[in-house]
N, C-alpha and C. Protein backbone atom coordinates (compact mmCIF):
# COMPACT_ATOMS: atom_id res chain seq x y z
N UNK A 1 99.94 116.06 77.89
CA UNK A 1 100.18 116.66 79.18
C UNK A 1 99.98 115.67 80.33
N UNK A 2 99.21 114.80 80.32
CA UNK A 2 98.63 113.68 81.34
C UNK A 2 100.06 112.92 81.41
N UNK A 3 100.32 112.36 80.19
CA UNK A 3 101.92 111.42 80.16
C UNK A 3 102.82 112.03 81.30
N UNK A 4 103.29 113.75 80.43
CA UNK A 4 104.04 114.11 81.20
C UNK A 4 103.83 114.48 82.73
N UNK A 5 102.79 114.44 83.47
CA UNK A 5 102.18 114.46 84.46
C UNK A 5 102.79 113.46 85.53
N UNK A 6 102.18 111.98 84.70
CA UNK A 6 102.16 110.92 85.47
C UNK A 6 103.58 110.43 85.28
N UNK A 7 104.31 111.08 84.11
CA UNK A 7 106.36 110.23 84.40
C UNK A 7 107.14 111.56 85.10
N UNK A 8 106.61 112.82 85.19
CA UNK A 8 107.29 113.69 86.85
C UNK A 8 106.76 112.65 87.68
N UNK A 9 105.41 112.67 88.17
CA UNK A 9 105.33 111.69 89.15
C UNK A 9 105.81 110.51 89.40
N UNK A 10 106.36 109.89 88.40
CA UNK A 10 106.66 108.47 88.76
C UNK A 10 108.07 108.70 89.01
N UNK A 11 108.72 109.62 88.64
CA UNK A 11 110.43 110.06 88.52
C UNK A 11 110.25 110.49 90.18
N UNK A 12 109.77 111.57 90.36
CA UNK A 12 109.70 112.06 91.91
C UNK A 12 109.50 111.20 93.23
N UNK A 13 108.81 109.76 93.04
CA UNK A 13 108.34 108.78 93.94
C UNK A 13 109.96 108.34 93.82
N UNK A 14 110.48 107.75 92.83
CA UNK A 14 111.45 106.43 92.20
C UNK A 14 112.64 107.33 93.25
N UNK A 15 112.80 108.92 92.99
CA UNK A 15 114.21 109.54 93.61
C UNK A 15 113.54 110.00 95.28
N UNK A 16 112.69 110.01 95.15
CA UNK A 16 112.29 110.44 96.87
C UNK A 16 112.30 108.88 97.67
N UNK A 17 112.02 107.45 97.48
CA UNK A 17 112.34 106.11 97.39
C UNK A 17 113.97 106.11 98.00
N UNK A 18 114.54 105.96 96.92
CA UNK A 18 115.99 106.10 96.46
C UNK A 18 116.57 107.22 97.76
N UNK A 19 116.27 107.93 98.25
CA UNK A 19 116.95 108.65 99.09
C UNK A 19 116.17 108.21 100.63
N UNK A 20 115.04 108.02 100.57
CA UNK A 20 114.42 107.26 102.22
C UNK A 20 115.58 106.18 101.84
N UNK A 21 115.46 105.00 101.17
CA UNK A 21 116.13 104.00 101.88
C UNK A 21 117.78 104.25 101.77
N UNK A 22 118.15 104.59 101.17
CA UNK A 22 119.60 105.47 101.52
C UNK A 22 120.22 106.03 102.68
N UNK A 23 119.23 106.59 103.01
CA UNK A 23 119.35 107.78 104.32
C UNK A 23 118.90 106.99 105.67
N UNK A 24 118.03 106.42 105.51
CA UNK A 24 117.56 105.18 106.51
C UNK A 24 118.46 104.33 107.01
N UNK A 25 119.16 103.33 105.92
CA UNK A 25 120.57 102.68 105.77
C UNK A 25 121.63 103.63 106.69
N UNK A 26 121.89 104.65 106.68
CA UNK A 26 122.94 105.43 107.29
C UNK A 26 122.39 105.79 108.36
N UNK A 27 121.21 106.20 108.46
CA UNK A 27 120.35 106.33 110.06
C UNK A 27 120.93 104.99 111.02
N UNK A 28 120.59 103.76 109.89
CA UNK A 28 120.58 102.42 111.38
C UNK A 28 121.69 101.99 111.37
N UNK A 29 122.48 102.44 110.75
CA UNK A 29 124.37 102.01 110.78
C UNK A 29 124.44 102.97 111.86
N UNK A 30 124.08 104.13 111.86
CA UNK A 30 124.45 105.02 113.01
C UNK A 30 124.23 104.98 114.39
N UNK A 31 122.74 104.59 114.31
CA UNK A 31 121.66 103.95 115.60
C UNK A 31 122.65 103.17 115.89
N UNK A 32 123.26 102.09 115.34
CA UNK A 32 123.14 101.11 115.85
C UNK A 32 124.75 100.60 115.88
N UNK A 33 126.02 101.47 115.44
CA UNK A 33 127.40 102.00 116.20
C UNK A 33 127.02 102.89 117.40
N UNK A 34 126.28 103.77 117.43
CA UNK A 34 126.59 104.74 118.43
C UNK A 34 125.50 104.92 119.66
N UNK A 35 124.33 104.50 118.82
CA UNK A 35 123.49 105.20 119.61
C UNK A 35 122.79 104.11 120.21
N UNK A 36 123.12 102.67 120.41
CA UNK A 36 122.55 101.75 120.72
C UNK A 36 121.17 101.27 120.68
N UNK A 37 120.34 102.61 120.04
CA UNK A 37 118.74 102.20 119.95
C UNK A 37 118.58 102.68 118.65
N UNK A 38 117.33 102.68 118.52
CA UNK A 38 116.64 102.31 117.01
C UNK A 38 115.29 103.54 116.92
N UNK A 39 115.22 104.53 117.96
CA UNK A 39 114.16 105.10 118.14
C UNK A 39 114.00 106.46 116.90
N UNK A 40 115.41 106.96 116.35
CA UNK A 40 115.56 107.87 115.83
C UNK A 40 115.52 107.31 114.23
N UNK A 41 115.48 105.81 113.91
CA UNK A 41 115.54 105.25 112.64
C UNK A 41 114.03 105.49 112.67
N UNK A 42 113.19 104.84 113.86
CA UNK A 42 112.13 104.25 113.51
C UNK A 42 111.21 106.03 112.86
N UNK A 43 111.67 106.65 114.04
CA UNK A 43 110.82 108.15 113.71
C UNK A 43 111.02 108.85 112.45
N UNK A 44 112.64 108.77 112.02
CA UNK A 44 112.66 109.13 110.18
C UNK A 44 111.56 108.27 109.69
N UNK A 45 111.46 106.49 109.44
CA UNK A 45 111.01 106.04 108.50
C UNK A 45 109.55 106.27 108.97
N UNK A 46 109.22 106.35 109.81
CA UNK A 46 107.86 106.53 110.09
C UNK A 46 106.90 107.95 108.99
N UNK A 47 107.59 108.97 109.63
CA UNK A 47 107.36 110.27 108.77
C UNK A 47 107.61 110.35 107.46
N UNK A 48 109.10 110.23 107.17
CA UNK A 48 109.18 110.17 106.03
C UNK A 48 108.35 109.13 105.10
N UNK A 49 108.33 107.90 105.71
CA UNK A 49 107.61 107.30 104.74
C UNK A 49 106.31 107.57 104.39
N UNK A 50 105.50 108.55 105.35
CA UNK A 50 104.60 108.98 105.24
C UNK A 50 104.28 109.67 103.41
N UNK A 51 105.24 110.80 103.31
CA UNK A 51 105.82 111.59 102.36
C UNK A 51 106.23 110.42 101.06
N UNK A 52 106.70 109.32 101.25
CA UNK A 52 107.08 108.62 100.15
C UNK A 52 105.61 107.78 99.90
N UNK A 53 104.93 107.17 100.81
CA UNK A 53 103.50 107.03 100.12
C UNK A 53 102.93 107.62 99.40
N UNK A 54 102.53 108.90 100.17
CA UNK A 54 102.00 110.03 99.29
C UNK A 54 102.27 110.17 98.13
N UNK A 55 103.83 109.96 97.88
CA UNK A 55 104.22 109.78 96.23
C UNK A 55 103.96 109.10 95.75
N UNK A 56 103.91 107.93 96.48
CA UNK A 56 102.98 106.58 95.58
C UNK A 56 102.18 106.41 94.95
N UNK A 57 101.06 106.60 95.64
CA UNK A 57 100.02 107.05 95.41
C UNK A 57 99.38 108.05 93.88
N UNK A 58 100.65 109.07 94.29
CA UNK A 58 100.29 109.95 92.73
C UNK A 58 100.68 109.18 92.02
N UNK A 59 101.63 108.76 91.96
CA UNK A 59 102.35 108.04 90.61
C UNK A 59 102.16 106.81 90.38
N UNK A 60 101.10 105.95 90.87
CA UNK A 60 100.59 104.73 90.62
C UNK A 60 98.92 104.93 91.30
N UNK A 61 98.47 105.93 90.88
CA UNK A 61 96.81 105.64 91.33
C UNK A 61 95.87 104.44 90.84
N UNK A 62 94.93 104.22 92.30
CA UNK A 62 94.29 103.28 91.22
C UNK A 62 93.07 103.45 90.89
N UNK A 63 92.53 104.67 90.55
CA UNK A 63 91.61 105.25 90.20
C UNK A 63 91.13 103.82 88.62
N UNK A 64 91.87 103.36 88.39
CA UNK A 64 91.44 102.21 87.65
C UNK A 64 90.92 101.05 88.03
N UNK A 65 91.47 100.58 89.03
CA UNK A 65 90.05 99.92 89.96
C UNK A 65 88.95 100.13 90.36
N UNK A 66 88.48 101.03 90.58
CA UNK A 66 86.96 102.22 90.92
C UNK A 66 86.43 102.11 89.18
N UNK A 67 87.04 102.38 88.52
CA UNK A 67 86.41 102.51 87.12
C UNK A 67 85.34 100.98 87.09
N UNK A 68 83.94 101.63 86.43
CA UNK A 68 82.85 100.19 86.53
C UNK A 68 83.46 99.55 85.40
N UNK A 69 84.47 100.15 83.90
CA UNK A 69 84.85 99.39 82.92
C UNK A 69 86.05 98.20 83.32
N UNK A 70 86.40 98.53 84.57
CA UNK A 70 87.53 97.32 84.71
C UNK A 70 87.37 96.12 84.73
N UNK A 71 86.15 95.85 85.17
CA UNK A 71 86.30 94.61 85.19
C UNK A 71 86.29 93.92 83.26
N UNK A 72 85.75 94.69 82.52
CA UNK A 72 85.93 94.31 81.05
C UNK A 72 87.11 94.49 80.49
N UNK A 73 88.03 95.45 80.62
CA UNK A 73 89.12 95.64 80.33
C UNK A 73 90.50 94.92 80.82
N UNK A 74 89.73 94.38 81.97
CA UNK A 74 90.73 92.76 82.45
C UNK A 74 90.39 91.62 81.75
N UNK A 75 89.48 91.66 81.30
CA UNK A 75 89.37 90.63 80.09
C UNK A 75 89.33 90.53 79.19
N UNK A 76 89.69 91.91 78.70
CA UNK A 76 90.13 91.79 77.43
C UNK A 76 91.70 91.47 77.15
N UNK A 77 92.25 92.65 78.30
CA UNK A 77 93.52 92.11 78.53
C UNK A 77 93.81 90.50 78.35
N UNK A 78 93.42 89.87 79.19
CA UNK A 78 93.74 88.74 79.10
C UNK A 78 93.28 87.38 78.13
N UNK A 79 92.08 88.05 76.97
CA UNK A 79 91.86 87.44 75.89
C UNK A 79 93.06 87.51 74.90
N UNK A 80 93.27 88.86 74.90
CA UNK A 80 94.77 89.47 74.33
C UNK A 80 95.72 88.21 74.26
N UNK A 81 96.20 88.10 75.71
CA UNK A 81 97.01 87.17 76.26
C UNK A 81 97.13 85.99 75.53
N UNK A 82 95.80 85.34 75.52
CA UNK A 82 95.62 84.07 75.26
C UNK A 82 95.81 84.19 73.88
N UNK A 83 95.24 84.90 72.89
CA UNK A 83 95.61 84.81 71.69
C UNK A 83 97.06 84.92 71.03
N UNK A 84 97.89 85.66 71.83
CA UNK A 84 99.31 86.04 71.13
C UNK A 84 100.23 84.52 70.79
């Protein structure tokens, strides 16, 4: 259940992403044929990106940095490394 948890979340960030900079793109083509300023780009990406952090966040926490085992588990990782 955790898997499927954390790949909705990572799917929901990747297509909410995918449509800010999409929609943004067509915001400052627009701003910037018609409307000669940039105030109505800046206020979408502002907010919205607010909303696309937030997704970030779920779907890449780093509640694994806070963990006291990380710092061992980076070295093991990278004993790993060295041996392959």
């Amino acid at each position: 259940m955790e898997a499927e948890r954390r790949a909705d979340a990572k799917i929901k960030f990747e297509e909410n992403l995918y449509k800010y900079l999409t929609v943004n793109v067509i915001i400052a083509i627009i701003c910037f044929v018609f409307l000669k300023s940039f105030w109505l780009l800046f206020f979408v990406m502002f907010f919205w990106g607010i909303g696309v952090l937030d997704d970030f966040f779920k779907a890449y926490p780093f509640k694994n940095i806070v963990d006291p085992n990380y710092r061992e588990r980076k070295i093991n990782e990278e004993l790993s490394k060295m041996g392959d």
